[in-house]
Protein backbone atom coordinates (compact mmCIF):
# COMPACT_ATOMS: atom_id res chain seq x y z
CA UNK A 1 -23.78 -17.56 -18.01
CA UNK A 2 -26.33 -17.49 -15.14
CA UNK A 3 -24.03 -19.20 -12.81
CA UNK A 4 -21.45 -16.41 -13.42
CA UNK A 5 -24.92 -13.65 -12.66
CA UNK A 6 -25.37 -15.31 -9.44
CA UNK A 7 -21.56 -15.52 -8.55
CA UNK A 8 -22.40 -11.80 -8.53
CA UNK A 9 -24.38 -11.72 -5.90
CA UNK A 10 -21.76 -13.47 -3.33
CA UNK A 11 -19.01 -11.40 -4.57
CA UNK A 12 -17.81 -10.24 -0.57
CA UNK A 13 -17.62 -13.26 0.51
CA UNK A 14 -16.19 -14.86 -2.45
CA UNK A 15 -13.32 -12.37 -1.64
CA UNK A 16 -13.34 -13.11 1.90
CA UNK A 17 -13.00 -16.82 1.38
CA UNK A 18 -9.94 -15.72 -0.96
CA UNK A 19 -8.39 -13.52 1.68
CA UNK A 20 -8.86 -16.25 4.44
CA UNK A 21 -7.20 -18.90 2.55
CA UNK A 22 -4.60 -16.71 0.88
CA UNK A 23 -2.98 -14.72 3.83
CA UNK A 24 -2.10 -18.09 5.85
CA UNK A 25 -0.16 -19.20 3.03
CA UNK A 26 1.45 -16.19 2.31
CA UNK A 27 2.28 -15.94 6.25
CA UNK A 28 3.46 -19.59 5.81
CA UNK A 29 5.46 -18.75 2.60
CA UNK A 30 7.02 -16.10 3.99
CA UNK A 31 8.17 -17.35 7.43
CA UNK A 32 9.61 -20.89 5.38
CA UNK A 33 11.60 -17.76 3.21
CA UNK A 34 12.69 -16.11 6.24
CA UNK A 35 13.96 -19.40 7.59
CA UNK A 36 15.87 -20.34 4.65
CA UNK A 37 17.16 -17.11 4.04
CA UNK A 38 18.65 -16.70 8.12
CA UNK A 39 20.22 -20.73 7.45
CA UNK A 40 21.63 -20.09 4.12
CA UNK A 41 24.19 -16.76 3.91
CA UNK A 42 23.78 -16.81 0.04
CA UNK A 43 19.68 -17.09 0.54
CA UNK A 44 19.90 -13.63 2.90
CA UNK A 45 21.69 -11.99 0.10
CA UNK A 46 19.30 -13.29 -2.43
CA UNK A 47 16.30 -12.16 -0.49
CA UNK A 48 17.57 -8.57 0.72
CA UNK A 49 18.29 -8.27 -3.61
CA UNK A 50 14.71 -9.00 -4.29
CA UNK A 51 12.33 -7.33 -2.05
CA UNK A 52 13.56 -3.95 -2.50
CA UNK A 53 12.13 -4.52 -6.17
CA UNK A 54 8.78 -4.15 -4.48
CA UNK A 55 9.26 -0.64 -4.42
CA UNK A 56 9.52 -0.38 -8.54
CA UNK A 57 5.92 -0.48 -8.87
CA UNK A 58 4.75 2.92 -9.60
CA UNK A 59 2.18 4.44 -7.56
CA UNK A 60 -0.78 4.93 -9.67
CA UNK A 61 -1.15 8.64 -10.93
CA UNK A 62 -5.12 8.76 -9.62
CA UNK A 63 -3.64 8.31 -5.98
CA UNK A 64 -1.03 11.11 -5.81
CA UNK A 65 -3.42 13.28 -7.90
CA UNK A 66 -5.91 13.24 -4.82
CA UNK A 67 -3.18 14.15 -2.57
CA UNK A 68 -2.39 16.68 -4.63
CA UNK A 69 -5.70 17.96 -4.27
CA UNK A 70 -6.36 17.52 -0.65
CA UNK A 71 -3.01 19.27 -0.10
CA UNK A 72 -4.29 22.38 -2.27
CA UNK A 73 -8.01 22.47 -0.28
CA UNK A 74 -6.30 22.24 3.23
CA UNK A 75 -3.98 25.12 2.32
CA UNK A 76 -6.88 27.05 0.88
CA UNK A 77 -9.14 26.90 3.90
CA UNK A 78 -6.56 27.37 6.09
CA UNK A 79 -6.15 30.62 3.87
CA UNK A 80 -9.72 31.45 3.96
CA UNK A 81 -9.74 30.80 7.72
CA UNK A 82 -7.19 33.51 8.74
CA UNK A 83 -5.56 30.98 11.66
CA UNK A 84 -1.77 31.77 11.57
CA UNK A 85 -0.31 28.97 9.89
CA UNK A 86 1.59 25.93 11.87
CA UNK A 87 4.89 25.86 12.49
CA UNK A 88 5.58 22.77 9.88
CA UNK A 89 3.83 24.87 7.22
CA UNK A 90 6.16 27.86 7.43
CA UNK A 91 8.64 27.76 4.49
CA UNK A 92 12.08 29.41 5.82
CA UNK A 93 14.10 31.13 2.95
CA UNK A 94 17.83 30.91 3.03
């Protein structure tokens, strides 16, 4: 238990020792993918099929609350400031 109380203490670079051996072989990984994929016509299809699945994780509902919220306080000061709003902020009804 003590040696997992002073692991603790190192925890940055414990995570930059993970980061610096885990990008090169995700770099290496991915480029050996890449090259099998651009050989292989059935590989490219394979490959373009599962990377878009990346984009099925959900965002977590923390991160769009706090845009959310930023959004609301810029529009409120710009309110409270009396500046004419910007051109991209002007909602045109049709």
């Amino acid at each position: 238990m003590e040696l997992l109380s002073e692991l603790g203490s190192y925890r940055k670079e414990i995570i930059g020792l993970f980061a610096l051996l885990l990008f090169p072989i995700l770099i290496i990984a991915l480029s050996k993918l890449i090259m099998w994929a651009k050989s292989n016509s059935k590989g490219a299809f394979v490959f373009l099929a599962v990377f878009p699945l990346i984009s099925l994780f959900p965002i977590p509902p923390s991160a769009t609350e706090s845009l959310d919220k930023q959004k609301r306080e810029q529009i409120k000061r710009n309110e409270e400031s009396g500046d004419p709003p910007d051109v991209d902020d002007v909602k045109v009804d049709n």
